[in-house]
C-alpha atoms as a PDB file:
ATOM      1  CA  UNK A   1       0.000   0.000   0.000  1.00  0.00           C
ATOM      2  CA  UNK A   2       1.517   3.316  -1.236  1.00  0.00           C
ATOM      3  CA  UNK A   3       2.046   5.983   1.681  1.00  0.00           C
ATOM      4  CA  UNK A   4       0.533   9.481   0.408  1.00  0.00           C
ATOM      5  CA  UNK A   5       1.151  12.784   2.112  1.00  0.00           C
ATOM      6  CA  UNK A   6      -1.296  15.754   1.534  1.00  0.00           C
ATOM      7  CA  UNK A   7      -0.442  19.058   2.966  1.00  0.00           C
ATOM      8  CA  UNK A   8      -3.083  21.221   2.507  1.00  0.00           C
ATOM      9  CA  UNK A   9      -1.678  25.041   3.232  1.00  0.00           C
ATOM     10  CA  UNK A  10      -4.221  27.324   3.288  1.00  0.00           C
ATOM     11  CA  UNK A  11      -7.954  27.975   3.512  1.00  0.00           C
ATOM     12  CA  UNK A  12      -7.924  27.721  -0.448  1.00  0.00           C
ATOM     13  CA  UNK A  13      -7.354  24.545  -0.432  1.00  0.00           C
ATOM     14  CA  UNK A  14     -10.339  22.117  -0.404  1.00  0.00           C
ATOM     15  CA  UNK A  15     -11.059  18.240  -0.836  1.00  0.00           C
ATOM     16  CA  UNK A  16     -10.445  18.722  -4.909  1.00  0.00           C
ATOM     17  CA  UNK A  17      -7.198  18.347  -3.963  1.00  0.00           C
ATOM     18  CA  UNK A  18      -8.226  15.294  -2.164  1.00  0.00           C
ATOM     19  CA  UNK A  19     -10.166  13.676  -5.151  1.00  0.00           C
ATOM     20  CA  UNK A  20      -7.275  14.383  -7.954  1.00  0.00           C
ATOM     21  CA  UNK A  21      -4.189  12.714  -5.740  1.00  0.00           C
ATOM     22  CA  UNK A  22      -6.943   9.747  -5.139  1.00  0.00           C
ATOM     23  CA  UNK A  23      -7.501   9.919  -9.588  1.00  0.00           C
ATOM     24  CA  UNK A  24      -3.888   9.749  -9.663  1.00  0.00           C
ATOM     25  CA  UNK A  25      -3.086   7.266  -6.892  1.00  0.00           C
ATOM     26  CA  UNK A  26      -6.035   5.167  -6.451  1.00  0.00           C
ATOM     27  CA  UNK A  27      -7.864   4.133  -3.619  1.00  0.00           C
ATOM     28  CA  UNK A  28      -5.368   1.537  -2.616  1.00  0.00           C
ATOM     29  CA  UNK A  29      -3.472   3.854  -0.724  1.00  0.00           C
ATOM     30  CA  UNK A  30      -2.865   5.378   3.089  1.00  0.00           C
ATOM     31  CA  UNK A  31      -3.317   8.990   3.274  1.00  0.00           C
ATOM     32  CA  UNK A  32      -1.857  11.242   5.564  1.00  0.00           C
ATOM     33  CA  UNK A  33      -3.787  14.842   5.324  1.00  0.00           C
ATOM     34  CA  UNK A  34      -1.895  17.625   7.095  1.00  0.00           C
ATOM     35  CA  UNK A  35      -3.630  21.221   7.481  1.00  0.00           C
ATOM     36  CA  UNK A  36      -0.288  23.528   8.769  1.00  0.00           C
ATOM     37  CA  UNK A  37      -1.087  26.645  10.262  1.00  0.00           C
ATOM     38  CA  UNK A  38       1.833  29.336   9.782  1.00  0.00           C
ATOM     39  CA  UNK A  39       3.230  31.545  12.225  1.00  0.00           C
ATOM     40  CA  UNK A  40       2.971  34.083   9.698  1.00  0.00           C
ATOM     41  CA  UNK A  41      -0.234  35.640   8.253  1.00  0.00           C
ATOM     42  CA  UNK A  42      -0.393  35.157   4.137  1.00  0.00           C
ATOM     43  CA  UNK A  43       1.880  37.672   2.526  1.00  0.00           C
ATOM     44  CA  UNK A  44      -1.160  38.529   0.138  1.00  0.00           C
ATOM     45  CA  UNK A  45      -3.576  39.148   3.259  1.00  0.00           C
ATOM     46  CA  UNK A  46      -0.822  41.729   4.831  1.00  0.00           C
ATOM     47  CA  UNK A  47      -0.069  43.807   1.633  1.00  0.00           C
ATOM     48  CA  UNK A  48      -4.025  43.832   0.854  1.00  0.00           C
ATOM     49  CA  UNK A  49      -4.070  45.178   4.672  1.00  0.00           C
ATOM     50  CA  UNK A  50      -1.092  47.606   3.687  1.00  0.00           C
ATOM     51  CA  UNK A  51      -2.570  49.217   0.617  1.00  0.00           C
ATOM     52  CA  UNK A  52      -6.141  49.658   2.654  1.00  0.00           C
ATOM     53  CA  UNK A  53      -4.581  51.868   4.788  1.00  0.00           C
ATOM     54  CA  UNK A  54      -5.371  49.470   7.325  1.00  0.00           C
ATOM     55  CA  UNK A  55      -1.496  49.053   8.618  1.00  0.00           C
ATOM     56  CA  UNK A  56       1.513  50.231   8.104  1.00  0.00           C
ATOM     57  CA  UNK A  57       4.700  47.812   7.134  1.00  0.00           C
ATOM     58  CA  UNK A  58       3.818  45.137   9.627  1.00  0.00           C
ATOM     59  CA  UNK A  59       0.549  44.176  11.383  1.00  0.00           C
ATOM     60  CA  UNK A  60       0.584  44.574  15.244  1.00  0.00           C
ATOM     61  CA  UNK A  61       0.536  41.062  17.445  1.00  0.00           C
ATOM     62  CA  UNK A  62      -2.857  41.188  18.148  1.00  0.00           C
ATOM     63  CA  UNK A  63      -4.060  41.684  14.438  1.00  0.00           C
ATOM     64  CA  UNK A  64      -2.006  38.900  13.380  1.00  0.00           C
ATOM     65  CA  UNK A  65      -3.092  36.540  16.106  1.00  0.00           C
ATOM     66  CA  UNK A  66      -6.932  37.390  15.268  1.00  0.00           C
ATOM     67  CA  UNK A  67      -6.222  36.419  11.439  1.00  0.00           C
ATOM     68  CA  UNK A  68      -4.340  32.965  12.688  1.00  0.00           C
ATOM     69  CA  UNK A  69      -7.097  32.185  14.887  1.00  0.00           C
ATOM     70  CA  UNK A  70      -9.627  33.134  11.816  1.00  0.00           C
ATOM     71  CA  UNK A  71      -7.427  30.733   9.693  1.00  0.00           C
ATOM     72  CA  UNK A  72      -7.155  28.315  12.434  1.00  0.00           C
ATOM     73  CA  UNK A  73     -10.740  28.177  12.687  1.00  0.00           C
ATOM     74  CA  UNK A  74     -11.258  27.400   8.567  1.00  0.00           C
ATOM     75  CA  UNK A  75      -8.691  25.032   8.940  1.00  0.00           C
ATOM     76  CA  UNK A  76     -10.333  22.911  11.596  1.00  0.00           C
ATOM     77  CA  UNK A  77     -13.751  23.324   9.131  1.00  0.00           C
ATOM     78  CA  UNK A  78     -11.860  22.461   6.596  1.00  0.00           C
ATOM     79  CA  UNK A  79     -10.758  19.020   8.351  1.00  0.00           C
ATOM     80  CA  UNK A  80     -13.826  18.363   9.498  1.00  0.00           C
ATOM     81  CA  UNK A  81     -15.235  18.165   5.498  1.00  0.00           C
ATOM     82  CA  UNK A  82     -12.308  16.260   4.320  1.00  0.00           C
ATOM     83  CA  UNK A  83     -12.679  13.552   7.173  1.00  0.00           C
ATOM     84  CA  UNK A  84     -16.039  13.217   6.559  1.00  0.00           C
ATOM     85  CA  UNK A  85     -15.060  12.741   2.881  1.00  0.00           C
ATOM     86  CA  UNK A  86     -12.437  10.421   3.633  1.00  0.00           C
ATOM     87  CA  UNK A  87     -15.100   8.208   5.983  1.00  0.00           C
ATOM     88  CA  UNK A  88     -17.651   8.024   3.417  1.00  0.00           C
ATOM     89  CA  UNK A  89     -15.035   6.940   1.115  1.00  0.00           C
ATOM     90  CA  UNK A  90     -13.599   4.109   3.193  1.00  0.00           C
ATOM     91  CA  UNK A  91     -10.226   5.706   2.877  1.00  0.00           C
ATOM     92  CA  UNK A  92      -7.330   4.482   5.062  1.00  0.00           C
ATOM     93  CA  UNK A  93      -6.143   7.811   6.561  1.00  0.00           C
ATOM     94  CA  UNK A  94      -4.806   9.989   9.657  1.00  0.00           C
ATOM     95  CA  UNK A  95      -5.496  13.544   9.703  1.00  0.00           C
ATOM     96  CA  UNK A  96      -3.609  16.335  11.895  1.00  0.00           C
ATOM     97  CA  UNK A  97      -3.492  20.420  11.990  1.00  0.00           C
ATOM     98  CA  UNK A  98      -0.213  21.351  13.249  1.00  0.00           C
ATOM     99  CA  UNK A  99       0.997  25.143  13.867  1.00  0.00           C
ATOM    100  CA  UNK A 100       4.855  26.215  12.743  1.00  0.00           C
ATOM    101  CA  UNK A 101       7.221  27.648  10.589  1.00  0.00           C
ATOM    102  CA  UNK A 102       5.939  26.276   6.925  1.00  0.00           C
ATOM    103  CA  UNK A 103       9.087  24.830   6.049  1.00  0.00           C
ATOM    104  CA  UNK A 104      10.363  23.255   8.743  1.00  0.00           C
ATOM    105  CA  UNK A 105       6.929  21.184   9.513  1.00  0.00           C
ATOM    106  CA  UNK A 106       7.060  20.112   5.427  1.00  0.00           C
ATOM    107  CA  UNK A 107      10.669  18.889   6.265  1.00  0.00           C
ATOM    108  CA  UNK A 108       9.827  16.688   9.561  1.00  0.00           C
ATOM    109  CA  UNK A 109       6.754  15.398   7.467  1.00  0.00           C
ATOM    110  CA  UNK A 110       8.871  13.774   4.400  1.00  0.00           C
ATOM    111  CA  UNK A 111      11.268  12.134   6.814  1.00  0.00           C
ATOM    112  CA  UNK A 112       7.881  10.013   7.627  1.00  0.00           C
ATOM    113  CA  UNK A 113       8.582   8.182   4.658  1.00  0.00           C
ATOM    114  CA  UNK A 114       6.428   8.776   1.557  1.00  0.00           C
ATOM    115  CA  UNK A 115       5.613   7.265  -1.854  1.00  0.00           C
ATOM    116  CA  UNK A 116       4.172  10.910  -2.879  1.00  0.00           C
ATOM    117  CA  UNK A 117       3.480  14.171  -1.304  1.00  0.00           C
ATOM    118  CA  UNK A 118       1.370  17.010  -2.790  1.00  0.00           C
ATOM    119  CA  UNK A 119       0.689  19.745  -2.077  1.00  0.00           C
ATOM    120  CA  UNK A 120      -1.047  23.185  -3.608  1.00  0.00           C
ATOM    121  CA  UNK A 121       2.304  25.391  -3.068  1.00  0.00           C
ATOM    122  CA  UNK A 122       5.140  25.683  -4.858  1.00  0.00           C
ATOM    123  CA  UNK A 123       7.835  22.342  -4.732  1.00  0.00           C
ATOM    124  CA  UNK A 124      10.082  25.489  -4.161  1.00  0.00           C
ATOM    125  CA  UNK A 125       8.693  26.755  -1.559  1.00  0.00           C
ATOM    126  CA  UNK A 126       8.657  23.658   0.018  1.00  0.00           C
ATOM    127  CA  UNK A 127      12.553  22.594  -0.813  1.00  0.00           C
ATOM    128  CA  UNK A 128      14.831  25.497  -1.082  1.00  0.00           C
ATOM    129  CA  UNK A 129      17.692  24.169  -2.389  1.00  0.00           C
ATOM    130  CA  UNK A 130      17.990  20.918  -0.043  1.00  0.00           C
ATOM    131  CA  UNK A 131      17.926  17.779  -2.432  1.00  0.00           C
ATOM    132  CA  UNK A 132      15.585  15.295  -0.708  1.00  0.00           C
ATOM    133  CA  UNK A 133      15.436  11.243  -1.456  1.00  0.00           C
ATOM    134  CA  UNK A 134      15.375  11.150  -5.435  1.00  0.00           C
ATOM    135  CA  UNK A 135      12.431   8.775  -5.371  1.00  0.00           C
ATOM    136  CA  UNK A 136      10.939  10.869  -3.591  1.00  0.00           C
ATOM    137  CA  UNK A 137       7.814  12.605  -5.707  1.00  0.00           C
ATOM    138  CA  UNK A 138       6.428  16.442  -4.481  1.00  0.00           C
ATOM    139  CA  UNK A 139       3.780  17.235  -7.002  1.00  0.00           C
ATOM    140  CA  UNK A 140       2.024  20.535  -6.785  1.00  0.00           C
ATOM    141  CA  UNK A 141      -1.812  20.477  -7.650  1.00  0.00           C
END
């Protein structure tokens, strides 16, 4: 049984990205979902905030912990549909939201051991320039 790794990275993300890694994998497979929560609000979300007028260079602490506890809370919504997908489905699969640095969480993750891992952003954003197993598969979808 092939051992699949799904990060899913942001409240974007939904369980499309759930049924195309089972169209390319098939159902013969053990899937490990992981929502990661950033320590750092989406770069997209701040400048938006920027150019509103809304803040200057850098949110305070207590703007950026209301938007990660706003993200937080899609995530865990966002779990709770893709479990629910995954039990109707009879999928063999462990899901977990885990809080961090982005990069370093990815890293720990592919030491687990995977046939595949995708994910919905960028292989390069994931690697940097460490070379990783060269079986080892990181698709973006």
């Amino acid at each position: 049984m092939k051992k699949v790794l799904v990060i899913f990275s942001g409240t974007r993300d939904d369980t499309l990205i759930l049924k195309k890694v089972i169209e390319k994998e098939g159902k013969d497979i053990f899937l490990k979902v992981v929502f990661i929560l950033s320590e750092a609000i989406p770069s997209n979300f701040s400048t938006w905030l920027m150019y509103m007028g809304f803040l200057g260079e850098e949110p305070t602490e207590e703007i950026k912990n209301l938007i990660l506890k706003e993200i937080e809370k899609e995530l865990e919504e966002k779990k709770e549909e893709v479990e629910s997908y995954l039990l109707r489905n009879n999928f063999n699969f462990k899901l977990e939201l885990v809080k961090g640095n982005f990069e370093s969480l990815v890293r720990d993750l592919i030491k687990e051991g995977f046939d595949a891992v995708y994910t919905s952003k960028a292989k390069r954003a994931i690697l940097g320039e460490e070379k990783l197993e060269k079986d080892l598969k990181i698709i973006e979808i």
